[in-house]
PDB file of N, CA and C in Angstrom:
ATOM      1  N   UNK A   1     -78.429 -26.613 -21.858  1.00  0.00           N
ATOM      2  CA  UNK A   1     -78.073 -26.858 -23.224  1.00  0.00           C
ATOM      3  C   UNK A   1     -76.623 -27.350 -23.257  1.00  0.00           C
ATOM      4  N   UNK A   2     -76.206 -28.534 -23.871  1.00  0.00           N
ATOM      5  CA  UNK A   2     -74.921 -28.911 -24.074  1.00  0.00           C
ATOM      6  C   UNK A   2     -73.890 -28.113 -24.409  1.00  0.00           C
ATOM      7  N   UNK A   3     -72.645 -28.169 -24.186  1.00  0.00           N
ATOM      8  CA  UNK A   3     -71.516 -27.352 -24.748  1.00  0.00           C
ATOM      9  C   UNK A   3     -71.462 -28.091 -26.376  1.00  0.00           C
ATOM     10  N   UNK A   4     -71.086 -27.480 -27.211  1.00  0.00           N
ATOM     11  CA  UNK A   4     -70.764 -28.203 -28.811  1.00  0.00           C
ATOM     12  C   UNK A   4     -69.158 -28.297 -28.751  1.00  0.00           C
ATOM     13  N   UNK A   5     -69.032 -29.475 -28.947  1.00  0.00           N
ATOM     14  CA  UNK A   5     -67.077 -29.973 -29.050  1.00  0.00           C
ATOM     15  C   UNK A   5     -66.709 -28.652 -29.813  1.00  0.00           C
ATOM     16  N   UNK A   6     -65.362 -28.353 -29.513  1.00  0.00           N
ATOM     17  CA  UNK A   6     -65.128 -27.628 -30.203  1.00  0.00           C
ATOM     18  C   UNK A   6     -63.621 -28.435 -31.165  1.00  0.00           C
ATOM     19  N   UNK A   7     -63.813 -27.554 -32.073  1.00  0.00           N
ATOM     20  CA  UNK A   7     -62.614 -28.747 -33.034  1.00  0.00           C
ATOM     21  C   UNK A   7     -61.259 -28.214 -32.610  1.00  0.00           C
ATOM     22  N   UNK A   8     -60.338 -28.842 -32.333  1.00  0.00           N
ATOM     23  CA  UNK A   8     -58.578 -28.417 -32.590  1.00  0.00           C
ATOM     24  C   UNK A   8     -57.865 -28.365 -33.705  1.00  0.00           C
ATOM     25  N   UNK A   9     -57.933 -27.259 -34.000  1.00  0.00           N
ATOM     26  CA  UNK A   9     -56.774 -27.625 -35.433  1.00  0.00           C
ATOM     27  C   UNK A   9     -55.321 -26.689 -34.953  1.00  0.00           C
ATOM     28  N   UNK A  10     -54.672 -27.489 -35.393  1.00  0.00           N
ATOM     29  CA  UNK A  10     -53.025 -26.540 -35.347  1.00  0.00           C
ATOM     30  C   UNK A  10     -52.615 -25.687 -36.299  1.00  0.00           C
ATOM     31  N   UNK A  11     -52.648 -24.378 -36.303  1.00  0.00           N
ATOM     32  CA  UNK A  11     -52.085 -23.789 -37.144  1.00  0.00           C
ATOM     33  C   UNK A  11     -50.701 -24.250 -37.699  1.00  0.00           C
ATOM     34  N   UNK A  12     -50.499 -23.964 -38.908  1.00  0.00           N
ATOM     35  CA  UNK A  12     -49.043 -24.624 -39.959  1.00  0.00           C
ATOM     36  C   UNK A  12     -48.605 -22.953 -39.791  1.00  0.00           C
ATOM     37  N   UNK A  13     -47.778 -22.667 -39.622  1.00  0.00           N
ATOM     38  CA  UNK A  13     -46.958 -21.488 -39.970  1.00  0.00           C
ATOM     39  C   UNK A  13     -46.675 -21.678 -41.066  1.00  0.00           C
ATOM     40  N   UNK A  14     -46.762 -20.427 -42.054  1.00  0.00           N
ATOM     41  CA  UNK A  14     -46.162 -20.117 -43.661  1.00  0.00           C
ATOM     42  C   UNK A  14     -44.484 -20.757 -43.399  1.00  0.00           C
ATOM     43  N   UNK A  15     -44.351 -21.403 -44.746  1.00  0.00           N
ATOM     44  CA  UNK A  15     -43.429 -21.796 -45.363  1.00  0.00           C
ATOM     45  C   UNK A  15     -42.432 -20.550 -45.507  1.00  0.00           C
ATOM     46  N   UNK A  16     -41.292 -20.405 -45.236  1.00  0.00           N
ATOM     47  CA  UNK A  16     -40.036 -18.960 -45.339  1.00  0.00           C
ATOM     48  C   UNK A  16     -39.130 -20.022 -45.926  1.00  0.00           C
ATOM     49  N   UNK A  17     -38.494 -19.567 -46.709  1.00  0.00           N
ATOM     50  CA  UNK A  17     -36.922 -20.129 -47.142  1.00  0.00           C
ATOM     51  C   UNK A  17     -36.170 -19.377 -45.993  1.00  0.00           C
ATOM     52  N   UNK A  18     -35.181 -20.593 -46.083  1.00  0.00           N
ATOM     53  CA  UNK A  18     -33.972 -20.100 -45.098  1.00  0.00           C
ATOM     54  C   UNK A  18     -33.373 -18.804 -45.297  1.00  0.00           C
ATOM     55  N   UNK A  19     -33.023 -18.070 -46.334  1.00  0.00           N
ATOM     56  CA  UNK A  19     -32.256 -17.246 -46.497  1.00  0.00           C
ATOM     57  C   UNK A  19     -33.483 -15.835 -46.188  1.00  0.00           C
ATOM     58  N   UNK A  20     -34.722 -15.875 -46.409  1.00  0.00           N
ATOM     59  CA  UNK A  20     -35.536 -14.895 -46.144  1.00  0.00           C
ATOM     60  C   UNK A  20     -35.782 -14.893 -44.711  1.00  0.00           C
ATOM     61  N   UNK A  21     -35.775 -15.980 -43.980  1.00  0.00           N
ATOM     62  CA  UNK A  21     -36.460 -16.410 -42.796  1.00  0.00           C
ATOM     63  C   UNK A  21     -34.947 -15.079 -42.071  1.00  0.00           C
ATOM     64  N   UNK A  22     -33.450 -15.953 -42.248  1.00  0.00           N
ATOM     65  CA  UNK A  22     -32.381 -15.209 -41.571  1.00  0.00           C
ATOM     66  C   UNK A  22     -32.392 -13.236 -42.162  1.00  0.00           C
ATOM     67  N   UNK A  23     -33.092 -13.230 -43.335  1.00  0.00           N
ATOM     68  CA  UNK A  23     -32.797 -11.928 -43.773  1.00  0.00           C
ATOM     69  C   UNK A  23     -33.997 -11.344 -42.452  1.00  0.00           C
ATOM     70  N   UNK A  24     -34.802 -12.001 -42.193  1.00  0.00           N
ATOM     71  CA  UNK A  24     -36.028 -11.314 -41.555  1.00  0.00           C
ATOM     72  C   UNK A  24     -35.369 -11.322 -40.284  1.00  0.00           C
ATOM     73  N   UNK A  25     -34.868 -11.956 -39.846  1.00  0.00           N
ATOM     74  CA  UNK A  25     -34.435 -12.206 -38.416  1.00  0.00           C
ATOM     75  C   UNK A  25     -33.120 -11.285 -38.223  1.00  0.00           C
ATOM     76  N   UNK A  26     -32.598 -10.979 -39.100  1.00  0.00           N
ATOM     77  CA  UNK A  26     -31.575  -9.726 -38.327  1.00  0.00           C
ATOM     78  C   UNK A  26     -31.866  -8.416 -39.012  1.00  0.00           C
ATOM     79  N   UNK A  27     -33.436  -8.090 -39.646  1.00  0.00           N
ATOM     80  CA  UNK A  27     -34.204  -6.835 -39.511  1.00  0.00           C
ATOM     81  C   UNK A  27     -34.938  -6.920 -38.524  1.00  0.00           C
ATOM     82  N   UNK A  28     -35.114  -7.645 -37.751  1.00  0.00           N
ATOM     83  CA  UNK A  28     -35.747  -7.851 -36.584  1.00  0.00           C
ATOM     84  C   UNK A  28     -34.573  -7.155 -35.490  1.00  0.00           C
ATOM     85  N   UNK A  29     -33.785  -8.327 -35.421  1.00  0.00           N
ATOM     86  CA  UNK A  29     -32.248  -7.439 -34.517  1.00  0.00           C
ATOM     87  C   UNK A  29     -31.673  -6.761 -34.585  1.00  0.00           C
ATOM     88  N   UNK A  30     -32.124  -5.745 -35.751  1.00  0.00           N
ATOM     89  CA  UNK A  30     -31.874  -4.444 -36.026  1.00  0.00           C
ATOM     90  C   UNK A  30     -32.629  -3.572 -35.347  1.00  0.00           C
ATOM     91  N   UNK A  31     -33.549  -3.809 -35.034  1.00  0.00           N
ATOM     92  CA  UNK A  31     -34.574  -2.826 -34.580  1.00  0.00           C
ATOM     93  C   UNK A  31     -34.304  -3.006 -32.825  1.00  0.00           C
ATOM     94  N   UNK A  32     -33.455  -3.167 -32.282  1.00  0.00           N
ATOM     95  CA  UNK A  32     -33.097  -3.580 -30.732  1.00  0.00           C
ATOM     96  C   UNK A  32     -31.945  -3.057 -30.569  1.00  0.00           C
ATOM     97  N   UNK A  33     -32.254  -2.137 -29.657  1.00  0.00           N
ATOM     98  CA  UNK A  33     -31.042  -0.822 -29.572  1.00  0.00           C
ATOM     99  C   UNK A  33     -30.601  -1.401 -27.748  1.00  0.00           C
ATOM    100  N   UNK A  34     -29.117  -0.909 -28.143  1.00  0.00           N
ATOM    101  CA  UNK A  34     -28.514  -0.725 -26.958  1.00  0.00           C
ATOM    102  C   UNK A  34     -29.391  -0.028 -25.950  1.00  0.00           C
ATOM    103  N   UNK A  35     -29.823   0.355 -24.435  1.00  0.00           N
ATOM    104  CA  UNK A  35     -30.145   1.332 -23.792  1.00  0.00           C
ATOM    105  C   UNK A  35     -29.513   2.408 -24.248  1.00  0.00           C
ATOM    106  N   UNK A  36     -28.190   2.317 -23.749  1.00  0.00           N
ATOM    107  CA  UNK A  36     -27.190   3.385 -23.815  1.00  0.00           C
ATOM    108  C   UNK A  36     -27.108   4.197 -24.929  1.00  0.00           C
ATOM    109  N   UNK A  37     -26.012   3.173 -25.727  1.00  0.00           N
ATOM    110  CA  UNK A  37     -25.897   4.021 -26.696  1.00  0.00           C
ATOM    111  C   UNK A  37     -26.883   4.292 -28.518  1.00  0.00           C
ATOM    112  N   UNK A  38     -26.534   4.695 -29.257  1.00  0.00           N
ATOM    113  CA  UNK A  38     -27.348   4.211 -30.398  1.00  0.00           C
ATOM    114  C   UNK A  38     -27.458   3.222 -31.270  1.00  0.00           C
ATOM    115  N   UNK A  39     -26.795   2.353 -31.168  1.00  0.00           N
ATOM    116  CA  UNK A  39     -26.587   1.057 -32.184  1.00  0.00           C
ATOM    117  C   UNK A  39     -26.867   0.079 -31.374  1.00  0.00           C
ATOM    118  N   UNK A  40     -27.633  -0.814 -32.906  1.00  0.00           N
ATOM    119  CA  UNK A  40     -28.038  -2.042 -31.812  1.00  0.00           C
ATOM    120  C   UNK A  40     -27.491  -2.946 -32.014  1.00  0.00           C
ATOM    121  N   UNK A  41     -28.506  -4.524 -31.851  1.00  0.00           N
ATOM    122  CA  UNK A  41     -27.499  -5.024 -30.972  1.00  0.00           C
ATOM    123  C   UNK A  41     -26.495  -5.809 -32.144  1.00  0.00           C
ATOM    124  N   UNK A  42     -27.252  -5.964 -33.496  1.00  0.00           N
ATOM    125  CA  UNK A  42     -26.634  -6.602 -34.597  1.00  0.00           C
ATOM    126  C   UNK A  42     -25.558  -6.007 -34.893  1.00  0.00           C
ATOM    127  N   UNK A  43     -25.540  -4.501 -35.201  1.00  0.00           N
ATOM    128  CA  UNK A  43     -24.861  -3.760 -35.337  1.00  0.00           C
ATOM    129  C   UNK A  43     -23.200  -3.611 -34.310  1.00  0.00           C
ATOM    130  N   UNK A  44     -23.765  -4.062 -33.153  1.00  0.00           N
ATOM    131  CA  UNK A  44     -22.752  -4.157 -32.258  1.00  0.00           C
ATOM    132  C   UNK A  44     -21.860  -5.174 -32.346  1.00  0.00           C
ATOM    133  N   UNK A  45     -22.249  -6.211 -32.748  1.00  0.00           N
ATOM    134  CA  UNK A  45     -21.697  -7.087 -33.019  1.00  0.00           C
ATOM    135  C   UNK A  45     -22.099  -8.564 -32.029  1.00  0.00           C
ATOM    136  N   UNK A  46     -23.145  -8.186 -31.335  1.00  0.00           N
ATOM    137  CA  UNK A  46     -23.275  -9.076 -29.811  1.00  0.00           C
ATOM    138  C   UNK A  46     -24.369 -10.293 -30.729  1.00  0.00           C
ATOM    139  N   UNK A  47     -24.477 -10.349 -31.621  1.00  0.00           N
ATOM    140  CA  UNK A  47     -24.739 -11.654 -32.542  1.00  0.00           C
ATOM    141  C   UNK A  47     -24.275 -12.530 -33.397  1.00  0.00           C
ATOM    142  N   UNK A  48     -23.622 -13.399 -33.206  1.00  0.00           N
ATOM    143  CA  UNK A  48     -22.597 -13.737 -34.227  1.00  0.00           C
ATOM    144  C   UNK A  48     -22.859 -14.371 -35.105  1.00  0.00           C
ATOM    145  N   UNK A  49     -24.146 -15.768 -35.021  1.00  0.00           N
ATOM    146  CA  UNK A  49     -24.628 -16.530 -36.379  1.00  0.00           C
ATOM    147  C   UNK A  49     -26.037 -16.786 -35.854  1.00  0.00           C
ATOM    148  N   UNK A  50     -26.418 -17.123 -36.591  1.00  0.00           N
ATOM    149  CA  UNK A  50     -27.669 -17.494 -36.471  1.00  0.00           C
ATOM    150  C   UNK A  50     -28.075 -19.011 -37.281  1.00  0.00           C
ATOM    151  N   UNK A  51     -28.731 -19.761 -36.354  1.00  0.00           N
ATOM    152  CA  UNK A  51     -27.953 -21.135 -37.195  1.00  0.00           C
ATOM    153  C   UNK A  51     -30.302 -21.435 -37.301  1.00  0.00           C
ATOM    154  N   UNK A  52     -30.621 -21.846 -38.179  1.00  0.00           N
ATOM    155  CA  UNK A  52     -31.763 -21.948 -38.514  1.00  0.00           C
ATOM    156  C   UNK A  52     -32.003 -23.569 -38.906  1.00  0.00           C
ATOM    157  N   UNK A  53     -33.065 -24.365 -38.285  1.00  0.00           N
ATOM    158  CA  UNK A  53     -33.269 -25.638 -38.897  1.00  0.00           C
ATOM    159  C   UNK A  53     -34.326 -25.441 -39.391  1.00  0.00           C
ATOM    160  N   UNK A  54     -34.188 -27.219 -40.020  1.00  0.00           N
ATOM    161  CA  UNK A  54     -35.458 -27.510 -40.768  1.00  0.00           C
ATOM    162  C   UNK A  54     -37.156 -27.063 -40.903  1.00  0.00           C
ATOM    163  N   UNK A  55     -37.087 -26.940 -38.882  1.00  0.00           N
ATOM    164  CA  UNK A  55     -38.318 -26.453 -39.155  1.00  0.00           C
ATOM    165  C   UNK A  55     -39.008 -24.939 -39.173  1.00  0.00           C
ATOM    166  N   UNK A  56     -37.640 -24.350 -39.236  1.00  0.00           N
ATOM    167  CA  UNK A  56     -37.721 -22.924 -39.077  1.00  0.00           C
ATOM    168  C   UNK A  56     -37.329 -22.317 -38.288  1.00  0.00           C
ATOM    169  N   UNK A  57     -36.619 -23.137 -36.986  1.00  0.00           N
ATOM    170  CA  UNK A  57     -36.565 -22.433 -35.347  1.00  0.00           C
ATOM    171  C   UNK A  57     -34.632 -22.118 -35.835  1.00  0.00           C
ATOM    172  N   UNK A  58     -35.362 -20.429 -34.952  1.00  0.00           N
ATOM    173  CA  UNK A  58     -33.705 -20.013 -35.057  1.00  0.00           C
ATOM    174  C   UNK A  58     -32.870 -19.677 -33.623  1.00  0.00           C
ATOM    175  N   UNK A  59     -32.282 -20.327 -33.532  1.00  0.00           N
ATOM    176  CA  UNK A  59     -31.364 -20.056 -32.508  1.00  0.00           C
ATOM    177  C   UNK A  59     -30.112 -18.887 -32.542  1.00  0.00           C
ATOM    178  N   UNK A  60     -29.623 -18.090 -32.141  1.00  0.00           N
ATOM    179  CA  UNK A  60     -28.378 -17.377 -31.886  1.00  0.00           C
ATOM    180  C   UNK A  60     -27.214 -17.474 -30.807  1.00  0.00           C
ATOM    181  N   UNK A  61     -26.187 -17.562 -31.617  1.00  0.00           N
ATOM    182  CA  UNK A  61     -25.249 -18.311 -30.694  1.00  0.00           C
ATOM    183  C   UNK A  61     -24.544 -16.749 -30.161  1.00  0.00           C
ATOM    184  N   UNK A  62     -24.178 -16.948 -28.888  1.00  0.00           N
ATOM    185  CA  UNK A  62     -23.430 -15.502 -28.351  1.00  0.00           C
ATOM    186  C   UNK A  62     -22.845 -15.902 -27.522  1.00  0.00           C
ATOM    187  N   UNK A  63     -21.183 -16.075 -27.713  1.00  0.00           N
ATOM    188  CA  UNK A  63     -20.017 -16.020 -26.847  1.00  0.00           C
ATOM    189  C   UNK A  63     -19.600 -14.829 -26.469  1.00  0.00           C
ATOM    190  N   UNK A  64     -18.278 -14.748 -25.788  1.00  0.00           N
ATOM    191  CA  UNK A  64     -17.616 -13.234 -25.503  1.00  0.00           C
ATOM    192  C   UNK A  64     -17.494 -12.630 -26.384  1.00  0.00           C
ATOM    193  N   UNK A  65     -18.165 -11.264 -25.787  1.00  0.00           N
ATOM    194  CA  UNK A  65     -17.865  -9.935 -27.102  1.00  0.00           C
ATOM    195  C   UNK A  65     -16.387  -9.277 -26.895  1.00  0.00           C
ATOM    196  N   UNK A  66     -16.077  -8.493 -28.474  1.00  0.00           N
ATOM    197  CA  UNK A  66     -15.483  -7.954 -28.289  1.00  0.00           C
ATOM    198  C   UNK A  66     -15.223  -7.035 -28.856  1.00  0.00           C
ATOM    199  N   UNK A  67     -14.623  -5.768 -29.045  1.00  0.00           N
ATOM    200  CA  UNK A  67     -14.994  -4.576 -30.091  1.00  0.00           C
ATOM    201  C   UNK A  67     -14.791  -5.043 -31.711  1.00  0.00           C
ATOM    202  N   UNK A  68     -13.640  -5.852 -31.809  1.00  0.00           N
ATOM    203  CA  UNK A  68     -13.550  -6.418 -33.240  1.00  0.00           C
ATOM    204  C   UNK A  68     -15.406  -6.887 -34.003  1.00  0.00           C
ATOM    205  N   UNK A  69     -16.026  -7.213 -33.422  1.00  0.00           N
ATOM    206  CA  UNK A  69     -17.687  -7.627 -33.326  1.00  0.00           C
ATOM    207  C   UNK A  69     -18.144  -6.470 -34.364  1.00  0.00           C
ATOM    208  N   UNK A  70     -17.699  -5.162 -34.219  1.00  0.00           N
ATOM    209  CA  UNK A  70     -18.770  -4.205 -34.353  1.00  0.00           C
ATOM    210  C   UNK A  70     -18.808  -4.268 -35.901  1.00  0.00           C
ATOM    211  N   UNK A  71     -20.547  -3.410 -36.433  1.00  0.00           N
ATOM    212  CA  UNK A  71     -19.880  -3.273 -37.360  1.00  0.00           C
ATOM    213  C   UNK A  71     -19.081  -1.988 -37.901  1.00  0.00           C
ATOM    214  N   UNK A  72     -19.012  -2.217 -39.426  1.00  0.00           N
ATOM    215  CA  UNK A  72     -18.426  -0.341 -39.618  1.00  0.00           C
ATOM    216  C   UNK A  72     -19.418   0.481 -39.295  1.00  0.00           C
ATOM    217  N   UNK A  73     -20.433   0.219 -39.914  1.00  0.00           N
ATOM    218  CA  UNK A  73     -22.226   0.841 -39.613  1.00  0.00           C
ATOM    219  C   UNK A  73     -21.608   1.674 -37.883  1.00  0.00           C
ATOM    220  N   UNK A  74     -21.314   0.566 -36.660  1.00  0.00           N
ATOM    221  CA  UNK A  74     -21.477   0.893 -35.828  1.00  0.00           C
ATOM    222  C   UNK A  74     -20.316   1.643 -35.321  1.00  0.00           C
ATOM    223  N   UNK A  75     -18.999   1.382 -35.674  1.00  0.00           N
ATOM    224  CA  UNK A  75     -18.165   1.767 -35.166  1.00  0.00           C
ATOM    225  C   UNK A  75     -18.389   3.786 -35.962  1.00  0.00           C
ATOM    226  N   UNK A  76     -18.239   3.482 -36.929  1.00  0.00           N
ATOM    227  CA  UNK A  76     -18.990   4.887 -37.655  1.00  0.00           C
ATOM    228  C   UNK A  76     -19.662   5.936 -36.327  1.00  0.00           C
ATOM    229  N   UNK A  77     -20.662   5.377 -35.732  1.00  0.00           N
ATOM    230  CA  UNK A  77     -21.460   5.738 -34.842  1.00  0.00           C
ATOM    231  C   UNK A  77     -20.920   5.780 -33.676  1.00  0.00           C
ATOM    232  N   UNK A  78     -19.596   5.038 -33.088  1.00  0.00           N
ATOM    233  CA  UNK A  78     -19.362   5.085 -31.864  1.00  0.00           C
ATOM    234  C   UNK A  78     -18.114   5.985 -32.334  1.00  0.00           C
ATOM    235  N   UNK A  79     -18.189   6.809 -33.026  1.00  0.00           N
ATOM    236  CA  UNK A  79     -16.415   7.607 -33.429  1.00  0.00           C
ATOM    237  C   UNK A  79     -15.770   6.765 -33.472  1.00  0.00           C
ATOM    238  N   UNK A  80     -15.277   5.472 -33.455  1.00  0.00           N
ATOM    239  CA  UNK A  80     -14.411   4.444 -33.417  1.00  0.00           C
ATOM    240  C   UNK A  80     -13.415   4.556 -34.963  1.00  0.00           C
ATOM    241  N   UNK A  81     -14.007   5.134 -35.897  1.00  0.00           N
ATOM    242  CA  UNK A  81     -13.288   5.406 -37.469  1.00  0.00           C
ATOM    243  C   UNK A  81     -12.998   6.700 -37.805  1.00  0.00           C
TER     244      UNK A  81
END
């Protein structure tokens, strides 16, 4: 018995506005904890922008860290305040 073609279709990913797409994306990098200690990694400061195009793809840019990075959230948490 023949195989039946099967059809290709490409899924479209849902439409996000930019500003929901980035709100989603650093509740996402919120949820990504140091090993070590308790704060993660947003919080730490080891993310600095997040630059999002047209078609939705987000990139994160990460140069040298440095404690200035953290946030209060985190420094709070590391006794640092």
């Amino acid at each position: 018995m023949p195989e039946t073609p099967r059809s290709e279709t490409t899924a479209t990913p849902p439409t996000v506005e930019p500003a929901q797409l980035e709100t989603n994306v650093v509740a996402a990098l919120r949820t990504i904890y140091d090993p070590e200690i308790p704060v993660n990694i947003y919080d730490l400061g080891l993310i600095y922008q997040l630059d999002i195009d047209a078609k939705g793809r987000v990139d994160v840019w990460e140069p040298a860290w440095s404690p200035e990075r953290l946030s209060e959230d985190a420094k709070l948490k590391l006794g640092l305040l």
